[in-house]
Protein backbone atom coordinates (compact mmCIF):
# COMPACT_ATOMS: atom_id res chain seq x y z
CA UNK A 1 -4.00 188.27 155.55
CA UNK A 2 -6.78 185.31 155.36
CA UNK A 3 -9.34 188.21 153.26
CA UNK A 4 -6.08 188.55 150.79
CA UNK A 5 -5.62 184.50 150.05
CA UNK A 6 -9.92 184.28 150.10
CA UNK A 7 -9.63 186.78 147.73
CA UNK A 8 -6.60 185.62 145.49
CA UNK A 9 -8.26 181.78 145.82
CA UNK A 10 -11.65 183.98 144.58
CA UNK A 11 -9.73 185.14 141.68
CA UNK A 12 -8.00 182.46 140.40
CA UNK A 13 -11.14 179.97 140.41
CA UNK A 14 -12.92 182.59 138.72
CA UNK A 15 -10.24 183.13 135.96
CA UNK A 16 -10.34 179.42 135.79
CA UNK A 17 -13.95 178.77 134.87
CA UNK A 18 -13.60 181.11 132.65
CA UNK A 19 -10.84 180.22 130.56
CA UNK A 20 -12.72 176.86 130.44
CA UNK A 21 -15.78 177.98 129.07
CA UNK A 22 -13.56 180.57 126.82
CA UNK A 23 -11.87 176.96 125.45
CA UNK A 24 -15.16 175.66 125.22
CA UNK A 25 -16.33 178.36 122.93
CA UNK A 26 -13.16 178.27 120.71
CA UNK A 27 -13.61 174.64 120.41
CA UNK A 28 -16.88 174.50 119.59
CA UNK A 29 -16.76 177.34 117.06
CA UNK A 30 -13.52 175.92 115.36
CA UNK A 31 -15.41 172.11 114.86
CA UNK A 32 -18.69 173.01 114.29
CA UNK A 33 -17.33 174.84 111.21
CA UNK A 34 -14.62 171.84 110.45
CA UNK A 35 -17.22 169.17 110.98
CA UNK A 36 -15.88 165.60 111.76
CA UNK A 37 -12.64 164.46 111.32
CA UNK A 38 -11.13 161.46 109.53
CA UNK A 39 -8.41 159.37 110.61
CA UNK A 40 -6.98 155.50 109.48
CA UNK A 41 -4.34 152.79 110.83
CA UNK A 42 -2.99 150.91 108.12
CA UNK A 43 -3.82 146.84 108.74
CA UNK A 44 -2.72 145.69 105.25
CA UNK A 45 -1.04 146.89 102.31
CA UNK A 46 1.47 149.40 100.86
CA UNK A 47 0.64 153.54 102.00
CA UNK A 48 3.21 154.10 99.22
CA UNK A 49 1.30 152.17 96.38
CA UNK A 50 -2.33 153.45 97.64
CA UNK A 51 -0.98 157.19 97.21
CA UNK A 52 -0.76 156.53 93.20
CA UNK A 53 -4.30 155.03 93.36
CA UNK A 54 -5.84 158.46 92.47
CA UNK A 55 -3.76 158.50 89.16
CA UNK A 56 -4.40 155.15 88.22
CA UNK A 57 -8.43 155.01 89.10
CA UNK A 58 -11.23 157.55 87.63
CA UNK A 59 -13.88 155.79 89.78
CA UNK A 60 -14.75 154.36 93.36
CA UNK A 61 -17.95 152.11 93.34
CA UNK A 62 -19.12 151.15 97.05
CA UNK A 63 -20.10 147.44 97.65
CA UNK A 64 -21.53 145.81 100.71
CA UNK A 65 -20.71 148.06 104.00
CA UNK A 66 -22.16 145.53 107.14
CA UNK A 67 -23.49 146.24 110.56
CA UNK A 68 -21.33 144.09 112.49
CA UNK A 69 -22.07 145.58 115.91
CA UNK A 70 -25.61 145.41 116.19
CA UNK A 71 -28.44 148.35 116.91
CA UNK A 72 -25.22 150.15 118.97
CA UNK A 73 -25.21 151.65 114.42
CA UNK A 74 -28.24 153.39 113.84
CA UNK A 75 -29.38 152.51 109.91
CA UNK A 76 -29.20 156.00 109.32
CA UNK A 77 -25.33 155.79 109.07
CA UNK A 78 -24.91 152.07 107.00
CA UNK A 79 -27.51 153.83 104.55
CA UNK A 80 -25.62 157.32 103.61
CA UNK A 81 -22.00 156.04 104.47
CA UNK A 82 -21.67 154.74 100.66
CA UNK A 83 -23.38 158.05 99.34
CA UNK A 84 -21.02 159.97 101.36
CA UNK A 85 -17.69 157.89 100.87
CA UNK A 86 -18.31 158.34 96.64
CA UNK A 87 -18.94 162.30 97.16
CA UNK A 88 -16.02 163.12 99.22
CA UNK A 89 -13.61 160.91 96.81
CA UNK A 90 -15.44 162.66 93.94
CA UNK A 91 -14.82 166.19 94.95
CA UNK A 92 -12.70 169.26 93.02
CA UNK A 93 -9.09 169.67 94.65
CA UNK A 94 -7.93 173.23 94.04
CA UNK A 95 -4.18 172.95 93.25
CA UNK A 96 -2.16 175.94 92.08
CA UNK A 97 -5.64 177.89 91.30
CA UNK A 98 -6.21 175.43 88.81
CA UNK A 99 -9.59 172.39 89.59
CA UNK A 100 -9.01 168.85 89.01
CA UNK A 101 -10.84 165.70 90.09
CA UNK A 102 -9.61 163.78 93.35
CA UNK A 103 -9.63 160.51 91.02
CA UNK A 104 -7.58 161.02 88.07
CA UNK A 105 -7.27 158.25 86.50
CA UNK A 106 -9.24 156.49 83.46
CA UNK A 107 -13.02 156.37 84.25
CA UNK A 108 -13.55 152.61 83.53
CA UNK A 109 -10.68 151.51 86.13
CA UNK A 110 -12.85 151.63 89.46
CA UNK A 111 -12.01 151.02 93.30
CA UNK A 112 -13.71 148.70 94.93
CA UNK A 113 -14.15 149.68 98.55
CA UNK A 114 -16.36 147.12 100.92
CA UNK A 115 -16.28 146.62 104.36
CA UNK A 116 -17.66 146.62 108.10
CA UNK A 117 -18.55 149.16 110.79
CA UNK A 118 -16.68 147.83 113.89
CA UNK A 119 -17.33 150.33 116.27
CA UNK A 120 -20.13 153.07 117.05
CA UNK A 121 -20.64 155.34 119.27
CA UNK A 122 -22.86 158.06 120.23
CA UNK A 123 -21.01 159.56 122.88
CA UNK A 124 -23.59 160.09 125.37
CA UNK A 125 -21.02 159.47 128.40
CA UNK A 126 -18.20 160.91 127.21
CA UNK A 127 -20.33 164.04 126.10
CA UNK A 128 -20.87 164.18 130.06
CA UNK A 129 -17.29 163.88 131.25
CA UNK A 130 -15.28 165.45 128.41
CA UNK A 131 -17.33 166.95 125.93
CA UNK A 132 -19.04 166.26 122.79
CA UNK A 133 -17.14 163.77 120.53
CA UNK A 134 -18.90 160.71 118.40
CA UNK A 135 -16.88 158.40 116.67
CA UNK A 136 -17.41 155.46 113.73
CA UNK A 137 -14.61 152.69 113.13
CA UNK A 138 -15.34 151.10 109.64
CA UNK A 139 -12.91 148.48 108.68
CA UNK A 140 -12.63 148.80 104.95
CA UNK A 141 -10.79 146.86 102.18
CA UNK A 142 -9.73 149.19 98.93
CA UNK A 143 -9.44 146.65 95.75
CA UNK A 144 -9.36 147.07 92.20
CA UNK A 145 -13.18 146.23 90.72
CA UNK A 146 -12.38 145.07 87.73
CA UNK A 147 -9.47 142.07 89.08
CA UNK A 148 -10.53 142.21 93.21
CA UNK A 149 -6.89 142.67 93.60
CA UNK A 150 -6.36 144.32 97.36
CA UNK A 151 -4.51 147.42 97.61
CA UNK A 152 -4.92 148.03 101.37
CA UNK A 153 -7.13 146.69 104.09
CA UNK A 154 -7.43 149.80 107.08
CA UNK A 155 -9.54 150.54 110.33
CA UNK A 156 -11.03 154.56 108.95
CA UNK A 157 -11.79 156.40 112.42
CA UNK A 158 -14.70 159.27 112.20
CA UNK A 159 -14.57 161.71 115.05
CA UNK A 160 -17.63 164.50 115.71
CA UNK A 161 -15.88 166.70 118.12
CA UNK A 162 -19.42 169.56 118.15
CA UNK A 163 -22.41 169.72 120.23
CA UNK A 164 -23.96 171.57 116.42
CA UNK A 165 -22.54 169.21 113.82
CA UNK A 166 -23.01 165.26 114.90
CA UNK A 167 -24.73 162.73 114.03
CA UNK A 168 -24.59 159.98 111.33
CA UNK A 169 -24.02 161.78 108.15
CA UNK A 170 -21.40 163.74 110.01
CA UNK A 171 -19.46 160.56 111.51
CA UNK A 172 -20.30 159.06 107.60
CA UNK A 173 -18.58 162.32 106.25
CA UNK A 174 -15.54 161.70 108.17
CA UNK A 175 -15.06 157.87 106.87
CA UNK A 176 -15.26 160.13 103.67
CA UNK A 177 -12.41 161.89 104.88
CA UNK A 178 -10.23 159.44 106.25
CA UNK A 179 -10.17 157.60 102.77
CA UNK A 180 -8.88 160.44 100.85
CA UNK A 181 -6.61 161.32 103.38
CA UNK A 182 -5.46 157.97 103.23
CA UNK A 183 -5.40 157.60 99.95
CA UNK A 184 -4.12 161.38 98.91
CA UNK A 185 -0.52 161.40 97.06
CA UNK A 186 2.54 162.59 99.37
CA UNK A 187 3.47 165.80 96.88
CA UNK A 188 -0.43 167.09 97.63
């Protein structure tokens, strides 16, 4: 009787490392090909009237994007966060087989999109406990360039959820992200 529970305890630890390291794999195969992930909480403004920015705007410009927490934000990231804001707003949609531009609108009317990183981190501890997963908080105000009007004012979360893809220009990537997401029209 006490070699049949060894055995069945045996088993089921077994089939529970296992399915671990199983999830593990799955994970890790499903973000390293995803890459990070954007996310925002809406501080100030209308979600409503930012969704018809993309018809109304043909251009984003990127002003002043400040360290506010220190050496905790490697320079890496405040350097290629505007590069990589502009290219993910700037990308093809495929709709209905058919290519058009994220930003629809007339070229000459630009957002204005400045801001601060608020939070950075690295993960190193968390990697330890729960797996891999960097994150980036920027705290970002969208405005019209040409009047400085504000259309929203949002905290844009960047999560890096791979032990392959992480690092800076993937936690700048995701801010990308989280900006079209927020801004992206309901009917898309």
């Amino acid at each position: 009787m006490r070699e049949n529970i060894r055995l069945a305890l045996i088993l089921v630890t077994i089939g529970m490392i296992s399915g671990g390291c199983t999830s593990r794999i799955i994970k890790e195969g499903y973000y390293g090909a995803t890459g990070s992930s954007g996310h925002y909480i809406l501080l100030v403004g209308d979600k409503q009237q930012c969704r018809k920015l993309p018809f109304s705007h043909g251009s984003v410009q990127i002003g002043s994007i400040q360290n506010t927490i220190g050496v905790a934000c490697p320079d890496q990231f405040i350097q290629i966060l505007p590069q990589s804001i502009t290219n993910e707003l700037l990308k093809m949609e495929k709709k209905n087989d058919e290519e058009k531009p994220f930003l629809r609108g007339p070229a000459n009317k630009k957002l204005l999109i400045t801001g601060a990183v608020i939070h950075y981190d690295e993960g190193k501890l968390l990697d330890q406990i729960v797996g891999p997963m960097e994150e980036a908080v920027c705290r970002l105000q969208i405005r019209d360039a040409q009047t400085n009007t504000l259309y929203a004012e949002a905290n844009f979360v960047s999560r890096v959820k791979s032990t392959v893809r992480k690092g800076p220009r993937e936690l700048a990537e995701g801010i990308g992200k989280a900006i079209k997401k927020f801004l992206k029209p309901k009917d898309e």
